[in-house]
C-alpha atoms as a PDB file:
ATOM      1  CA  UNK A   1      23.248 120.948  63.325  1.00  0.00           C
ATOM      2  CA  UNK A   2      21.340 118.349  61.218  1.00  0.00           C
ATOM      3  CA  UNK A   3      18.126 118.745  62.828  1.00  0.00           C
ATOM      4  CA  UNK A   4      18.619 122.541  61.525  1.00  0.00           C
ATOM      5  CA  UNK A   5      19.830 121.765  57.898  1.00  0.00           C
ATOM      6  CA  UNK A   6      16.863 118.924  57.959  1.00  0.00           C
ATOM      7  CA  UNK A   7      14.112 121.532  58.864  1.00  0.00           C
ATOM      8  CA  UNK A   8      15.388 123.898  56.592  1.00  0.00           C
ATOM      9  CA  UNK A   9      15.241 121.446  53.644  1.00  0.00           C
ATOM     10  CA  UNK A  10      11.736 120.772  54.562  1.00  0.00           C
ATOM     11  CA  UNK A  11      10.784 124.695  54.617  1.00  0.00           C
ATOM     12  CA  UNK A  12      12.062 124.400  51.109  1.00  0.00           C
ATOM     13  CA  UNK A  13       9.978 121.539  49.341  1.00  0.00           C
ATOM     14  CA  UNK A  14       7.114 123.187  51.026  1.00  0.00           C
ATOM     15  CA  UNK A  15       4.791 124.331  47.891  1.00  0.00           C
ATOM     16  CA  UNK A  16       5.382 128.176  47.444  1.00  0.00           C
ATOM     17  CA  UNK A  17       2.547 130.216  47.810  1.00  0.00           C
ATOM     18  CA  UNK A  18       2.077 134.054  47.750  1.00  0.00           C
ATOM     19  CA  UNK A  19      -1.030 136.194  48.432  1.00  0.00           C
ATOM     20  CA  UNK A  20      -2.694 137.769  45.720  1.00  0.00           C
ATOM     21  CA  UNK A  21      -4.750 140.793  45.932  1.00  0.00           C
ATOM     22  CA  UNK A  22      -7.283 142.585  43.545  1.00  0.00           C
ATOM     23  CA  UNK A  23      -8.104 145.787  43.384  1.00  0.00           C
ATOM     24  CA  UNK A  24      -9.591 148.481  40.828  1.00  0.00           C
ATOM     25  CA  UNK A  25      -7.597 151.378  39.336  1.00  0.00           C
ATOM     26  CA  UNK A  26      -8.521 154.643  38.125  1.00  0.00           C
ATOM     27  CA  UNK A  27     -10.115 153.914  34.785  1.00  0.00           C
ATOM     28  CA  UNK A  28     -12.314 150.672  36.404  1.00  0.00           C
ATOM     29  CA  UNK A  29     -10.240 148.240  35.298  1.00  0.00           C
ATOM     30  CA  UNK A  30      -9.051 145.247  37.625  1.00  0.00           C
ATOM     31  CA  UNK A  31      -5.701 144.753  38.562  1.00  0.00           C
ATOM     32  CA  UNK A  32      -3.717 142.151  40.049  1.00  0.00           C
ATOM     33  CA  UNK A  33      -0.800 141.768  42.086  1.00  0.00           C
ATOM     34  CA  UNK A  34       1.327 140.238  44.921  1.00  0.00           C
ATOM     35  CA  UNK A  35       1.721 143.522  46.826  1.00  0.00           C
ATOM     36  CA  UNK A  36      -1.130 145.663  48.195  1.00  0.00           C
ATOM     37  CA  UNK A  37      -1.346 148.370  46.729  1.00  0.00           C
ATOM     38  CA  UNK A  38      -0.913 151.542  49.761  1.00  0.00           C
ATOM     39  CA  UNK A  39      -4.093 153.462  49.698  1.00  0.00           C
ATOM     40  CA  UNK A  40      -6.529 151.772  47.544  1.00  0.00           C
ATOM     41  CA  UNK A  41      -8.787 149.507  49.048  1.00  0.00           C
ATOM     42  CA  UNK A  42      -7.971 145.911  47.422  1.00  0.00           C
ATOM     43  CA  UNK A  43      -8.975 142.168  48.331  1.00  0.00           C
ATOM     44  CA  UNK A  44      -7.168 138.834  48.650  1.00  0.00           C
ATOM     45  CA  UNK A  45      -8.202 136.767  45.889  1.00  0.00           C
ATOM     46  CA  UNK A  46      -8.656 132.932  46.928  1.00  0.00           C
ATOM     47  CA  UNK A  47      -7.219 130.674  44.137  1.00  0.00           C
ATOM     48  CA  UNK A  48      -8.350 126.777  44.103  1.00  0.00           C
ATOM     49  CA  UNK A  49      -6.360 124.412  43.919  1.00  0.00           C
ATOM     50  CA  UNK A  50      -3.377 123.456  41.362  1.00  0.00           C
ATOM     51  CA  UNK A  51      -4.177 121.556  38.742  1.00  0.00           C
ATOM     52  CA  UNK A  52      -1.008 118.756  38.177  1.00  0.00           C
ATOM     53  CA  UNK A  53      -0.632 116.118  35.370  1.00  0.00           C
ATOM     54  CA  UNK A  54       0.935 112.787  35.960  1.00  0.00           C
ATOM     55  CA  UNK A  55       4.145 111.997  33.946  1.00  0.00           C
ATOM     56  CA  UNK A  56       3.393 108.568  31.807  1.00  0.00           C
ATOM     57  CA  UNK A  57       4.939 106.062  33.319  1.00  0.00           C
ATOM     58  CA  UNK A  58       8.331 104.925  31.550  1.00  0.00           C
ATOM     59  CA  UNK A  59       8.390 101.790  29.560  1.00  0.00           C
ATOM     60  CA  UNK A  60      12.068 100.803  30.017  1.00  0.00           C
ATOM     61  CA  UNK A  61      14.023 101.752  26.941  1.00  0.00           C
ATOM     62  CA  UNK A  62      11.522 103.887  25.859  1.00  0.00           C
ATOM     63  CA  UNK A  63      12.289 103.468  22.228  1.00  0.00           C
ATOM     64  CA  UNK A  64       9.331 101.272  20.613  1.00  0.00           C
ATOM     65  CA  UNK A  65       9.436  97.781  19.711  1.00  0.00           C
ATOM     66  CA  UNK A  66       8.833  96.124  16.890  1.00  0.00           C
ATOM     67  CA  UNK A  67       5.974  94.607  18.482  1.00  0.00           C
ATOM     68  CA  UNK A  68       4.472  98.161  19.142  1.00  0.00           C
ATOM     69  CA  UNK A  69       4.485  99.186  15.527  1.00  0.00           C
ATOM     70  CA  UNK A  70       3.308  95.746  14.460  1.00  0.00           C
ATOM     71  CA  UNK A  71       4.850  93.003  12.367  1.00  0.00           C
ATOM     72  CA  UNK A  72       6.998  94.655  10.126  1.00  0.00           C
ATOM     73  CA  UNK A  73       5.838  97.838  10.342  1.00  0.00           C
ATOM     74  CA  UNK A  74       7.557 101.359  11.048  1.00  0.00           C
ATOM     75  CA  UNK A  75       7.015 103.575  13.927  1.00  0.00           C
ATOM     76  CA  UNK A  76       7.326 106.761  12.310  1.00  0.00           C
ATOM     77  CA  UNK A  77       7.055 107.617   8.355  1.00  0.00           C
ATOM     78  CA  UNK A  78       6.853 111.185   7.795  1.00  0.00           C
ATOM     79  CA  UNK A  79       7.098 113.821   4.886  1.00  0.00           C
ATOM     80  CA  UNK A  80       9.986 116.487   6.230  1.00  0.00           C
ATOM     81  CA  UNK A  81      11.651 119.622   4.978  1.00  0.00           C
ATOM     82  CA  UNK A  82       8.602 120.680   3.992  1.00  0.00           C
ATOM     83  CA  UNK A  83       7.046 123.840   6.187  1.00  0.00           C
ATOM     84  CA  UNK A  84       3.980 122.929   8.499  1.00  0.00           C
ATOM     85  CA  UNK A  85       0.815 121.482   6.842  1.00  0.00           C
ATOM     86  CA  UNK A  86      -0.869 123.553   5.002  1.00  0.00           C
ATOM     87  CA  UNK A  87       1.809 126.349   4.431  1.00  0.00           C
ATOM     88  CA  UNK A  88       2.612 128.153   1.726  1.00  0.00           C
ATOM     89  CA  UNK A  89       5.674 127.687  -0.294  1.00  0.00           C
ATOM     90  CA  UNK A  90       7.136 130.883  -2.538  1.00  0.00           C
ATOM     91  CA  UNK A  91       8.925 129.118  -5.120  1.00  0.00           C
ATOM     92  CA  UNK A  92       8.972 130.808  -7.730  1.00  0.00           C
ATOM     93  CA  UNK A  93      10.509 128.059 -10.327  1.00  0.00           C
ATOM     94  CA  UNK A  94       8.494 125.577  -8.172  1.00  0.00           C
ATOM     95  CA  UNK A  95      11.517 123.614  -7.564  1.00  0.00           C
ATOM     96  CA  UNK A  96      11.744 122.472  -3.998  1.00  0.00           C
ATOM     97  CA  UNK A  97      13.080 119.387  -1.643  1.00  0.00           C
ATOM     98  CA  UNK A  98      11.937 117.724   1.013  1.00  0.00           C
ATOM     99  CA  UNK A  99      12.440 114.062   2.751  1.00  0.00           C
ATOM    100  CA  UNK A 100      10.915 111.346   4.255  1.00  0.00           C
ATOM    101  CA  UNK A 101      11.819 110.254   7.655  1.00  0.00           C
ATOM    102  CA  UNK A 102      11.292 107.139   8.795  1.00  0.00           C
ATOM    103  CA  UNK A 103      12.525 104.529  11.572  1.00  0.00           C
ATOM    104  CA  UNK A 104      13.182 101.478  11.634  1.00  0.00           C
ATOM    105  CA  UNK A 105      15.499 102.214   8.501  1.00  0.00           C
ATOM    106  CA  UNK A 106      13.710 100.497   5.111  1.00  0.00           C
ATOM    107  CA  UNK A 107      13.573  96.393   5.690  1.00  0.00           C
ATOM    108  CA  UNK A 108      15.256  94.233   2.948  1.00  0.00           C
ATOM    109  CA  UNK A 109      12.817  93.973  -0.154  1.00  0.00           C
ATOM    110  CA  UNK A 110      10.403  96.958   0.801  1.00  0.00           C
ATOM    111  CA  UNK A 111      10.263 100.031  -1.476  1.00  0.00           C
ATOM    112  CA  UNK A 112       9.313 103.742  -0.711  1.00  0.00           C
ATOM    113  CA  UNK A 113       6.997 105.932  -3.046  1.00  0.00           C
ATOM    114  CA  UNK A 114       5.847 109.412  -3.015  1.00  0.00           C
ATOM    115  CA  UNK A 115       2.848 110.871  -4.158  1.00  0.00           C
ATOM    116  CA  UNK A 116       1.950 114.001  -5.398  1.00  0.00           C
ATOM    117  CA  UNK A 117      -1.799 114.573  -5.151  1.00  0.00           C
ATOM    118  CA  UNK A 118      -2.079 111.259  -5.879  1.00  0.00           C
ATOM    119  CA  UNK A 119      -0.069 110.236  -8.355  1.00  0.00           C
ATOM    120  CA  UNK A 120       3.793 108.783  -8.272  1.00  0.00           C
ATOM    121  CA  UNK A 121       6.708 110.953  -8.322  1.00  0.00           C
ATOM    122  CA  UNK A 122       8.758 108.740  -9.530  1.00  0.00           C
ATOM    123  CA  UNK A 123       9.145 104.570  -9.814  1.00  0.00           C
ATOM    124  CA  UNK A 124       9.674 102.995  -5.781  1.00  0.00           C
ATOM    125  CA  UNK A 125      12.989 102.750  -4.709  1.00  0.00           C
ATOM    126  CA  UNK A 126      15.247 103.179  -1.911  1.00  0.00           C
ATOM    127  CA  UNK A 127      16.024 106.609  -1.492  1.00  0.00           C
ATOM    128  CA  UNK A 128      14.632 109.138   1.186  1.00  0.00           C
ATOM    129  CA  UNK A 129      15.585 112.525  -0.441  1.00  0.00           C
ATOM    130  CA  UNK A 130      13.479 114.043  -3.373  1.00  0.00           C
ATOM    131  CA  UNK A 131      13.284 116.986  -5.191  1.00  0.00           C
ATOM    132  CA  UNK A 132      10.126 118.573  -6.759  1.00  0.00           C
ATOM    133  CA  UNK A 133      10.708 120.707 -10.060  1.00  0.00           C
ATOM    134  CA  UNK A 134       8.677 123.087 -12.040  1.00  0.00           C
ATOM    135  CA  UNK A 135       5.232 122.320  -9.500  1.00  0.00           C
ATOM    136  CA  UNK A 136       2.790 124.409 -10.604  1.00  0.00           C
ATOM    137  CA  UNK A 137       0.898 127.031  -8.689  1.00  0.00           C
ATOM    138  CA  UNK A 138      -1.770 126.005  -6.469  1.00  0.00           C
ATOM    139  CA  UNK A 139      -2.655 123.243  -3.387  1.00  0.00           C
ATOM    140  CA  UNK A 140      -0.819 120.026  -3.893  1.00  0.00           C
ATOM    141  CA  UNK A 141      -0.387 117.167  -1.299  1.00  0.00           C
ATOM    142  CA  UNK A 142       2.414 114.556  -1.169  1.00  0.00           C
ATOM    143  CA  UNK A 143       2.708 110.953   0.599  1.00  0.00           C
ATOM    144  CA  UNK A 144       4.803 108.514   1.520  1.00  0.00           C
ATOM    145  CA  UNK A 145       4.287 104.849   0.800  1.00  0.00           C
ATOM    146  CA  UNK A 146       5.669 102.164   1.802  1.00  0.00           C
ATOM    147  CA  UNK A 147       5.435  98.792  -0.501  1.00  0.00           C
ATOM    148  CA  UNK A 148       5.951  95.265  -0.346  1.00  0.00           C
ATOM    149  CA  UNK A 149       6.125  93.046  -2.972  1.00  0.00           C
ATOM    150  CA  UNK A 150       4.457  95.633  -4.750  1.00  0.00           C
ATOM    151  CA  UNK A 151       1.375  96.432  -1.793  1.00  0.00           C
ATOM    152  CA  UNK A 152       1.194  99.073   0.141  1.00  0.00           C
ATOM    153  CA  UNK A 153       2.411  98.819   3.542  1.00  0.00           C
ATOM    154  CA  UNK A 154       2.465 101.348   5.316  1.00  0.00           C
ATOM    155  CA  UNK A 155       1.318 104.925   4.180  1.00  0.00           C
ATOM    156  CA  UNK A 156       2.516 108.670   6.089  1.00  0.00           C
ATOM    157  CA  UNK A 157      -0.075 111.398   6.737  1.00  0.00           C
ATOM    158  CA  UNK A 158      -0.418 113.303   3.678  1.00  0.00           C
ATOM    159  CA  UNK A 159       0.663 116.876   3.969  1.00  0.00           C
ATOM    160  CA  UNK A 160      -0.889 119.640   2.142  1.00  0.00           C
ATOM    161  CA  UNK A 161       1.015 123.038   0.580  1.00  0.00           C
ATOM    162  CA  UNK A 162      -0.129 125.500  -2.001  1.00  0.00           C
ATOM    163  CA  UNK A 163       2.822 126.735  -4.025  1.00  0.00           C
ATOM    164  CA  UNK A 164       2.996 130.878  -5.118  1.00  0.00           C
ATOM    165  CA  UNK A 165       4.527 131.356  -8.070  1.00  0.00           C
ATOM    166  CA  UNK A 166       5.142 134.898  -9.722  1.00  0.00           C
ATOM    167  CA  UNK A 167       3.738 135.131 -13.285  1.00  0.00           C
ATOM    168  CA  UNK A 168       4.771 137.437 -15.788  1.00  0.00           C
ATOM    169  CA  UNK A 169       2.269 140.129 -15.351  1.00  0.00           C
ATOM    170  CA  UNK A 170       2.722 140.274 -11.221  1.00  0.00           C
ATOM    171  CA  UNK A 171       3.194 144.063 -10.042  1.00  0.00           C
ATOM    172  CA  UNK A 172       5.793 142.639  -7.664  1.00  0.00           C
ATOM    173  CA  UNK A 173       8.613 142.615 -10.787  1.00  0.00           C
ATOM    174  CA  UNK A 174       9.964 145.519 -11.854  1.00  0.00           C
ATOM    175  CA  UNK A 175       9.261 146.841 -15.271  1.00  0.00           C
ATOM    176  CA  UNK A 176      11.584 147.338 -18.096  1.00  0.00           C
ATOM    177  CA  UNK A 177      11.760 151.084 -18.213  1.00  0.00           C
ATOM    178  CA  UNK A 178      12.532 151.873 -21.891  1.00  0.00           C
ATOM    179  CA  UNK A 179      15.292 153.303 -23.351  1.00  0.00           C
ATOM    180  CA  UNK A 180      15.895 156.320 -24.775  1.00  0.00           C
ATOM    181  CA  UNK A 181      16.040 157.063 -28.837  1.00  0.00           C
ATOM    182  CA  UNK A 182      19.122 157.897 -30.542  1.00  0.00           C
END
């Protein structure tokens, strides 16, 4: 009985592998399939071999070390909540928020500071939350920075967004229809 349950285990973890056949149909187009088709003249296709990737090779824990993102450094510091780079935000008060994600949590004594195309948001502190009001129209870009004793660290990959705003004259708001006289 184990010999059989053995063999049959082997059959399985043998690589699949099905025939595939070409043929032509009516309006000269090629077709493929697994089954031949009955009374059209068709081919087996040779396929080469599969290409395979090796998995990296684990590195215990797998979360980084402090070593790995250097001395005193962060492994990740990243702008979030804010669509893809490059997107475009409607906002049409150009009020918005957005975060910034980072590990190891802030060290005693650094700072965090965001720019927006360029320039501060708002004095360094602690906090990882912001909100953007009245942005106007247009391609901005904000970073993260991190400082210590006043020196940049550490800074995130800036991302870009270009904020639509509706104006006044847009034909996307309605009209005031006016009223009738007395």
């Amino acid at each position: 009985m184990r010999p059989i349950c053995a063999c049959l285990l082997l059959a399985l973890a043998l690589p699949a592998s099905a025939e595939i056949y070409r043929y032509t149909d009516a309006r000269g187009n090629p077709v493929y399939t697994n089954q031949p088709p009955q009374g059209v003249a068709s081919e087996s296709v040779r396929l080469g071999p599969t290409n395979t990737v090796a998995a990296p090779a684990a590195t215990g824990s797998g979360a980084p070390s402090q070593d790995d993102a250097g001395p005193g450094n962060y492994s990740r510091l990243e702008i979030t909540g804010v669509p893809d780079d490059d997107a475009t935000l409607r906002a049409n008060a150009g009020n918005f928020t957005f975060a910034v994600s980072l590990e190891p949590s802030l060290h005693e004594g650094d700072l965090l500071q965001v720019l927006l195309d360029g320039q501060p948001l708002s004095a360094p502190g602690t906090q990882t939350s912001f909100q953007l009001g009245q942005v106007d129209r247009g391609t901005h870009s904000l970073q993260a920075v991190i400082l210590r004793d006043g020196e940049p660290l550490q800074s995130s990959a800036s991302v870009s967004f270009t904020v639509q705003r509706v104006h006044i004259g847009s034909p996307a708001l309605p009209r005031p229809q006016p009223r009738p006289a007395n």
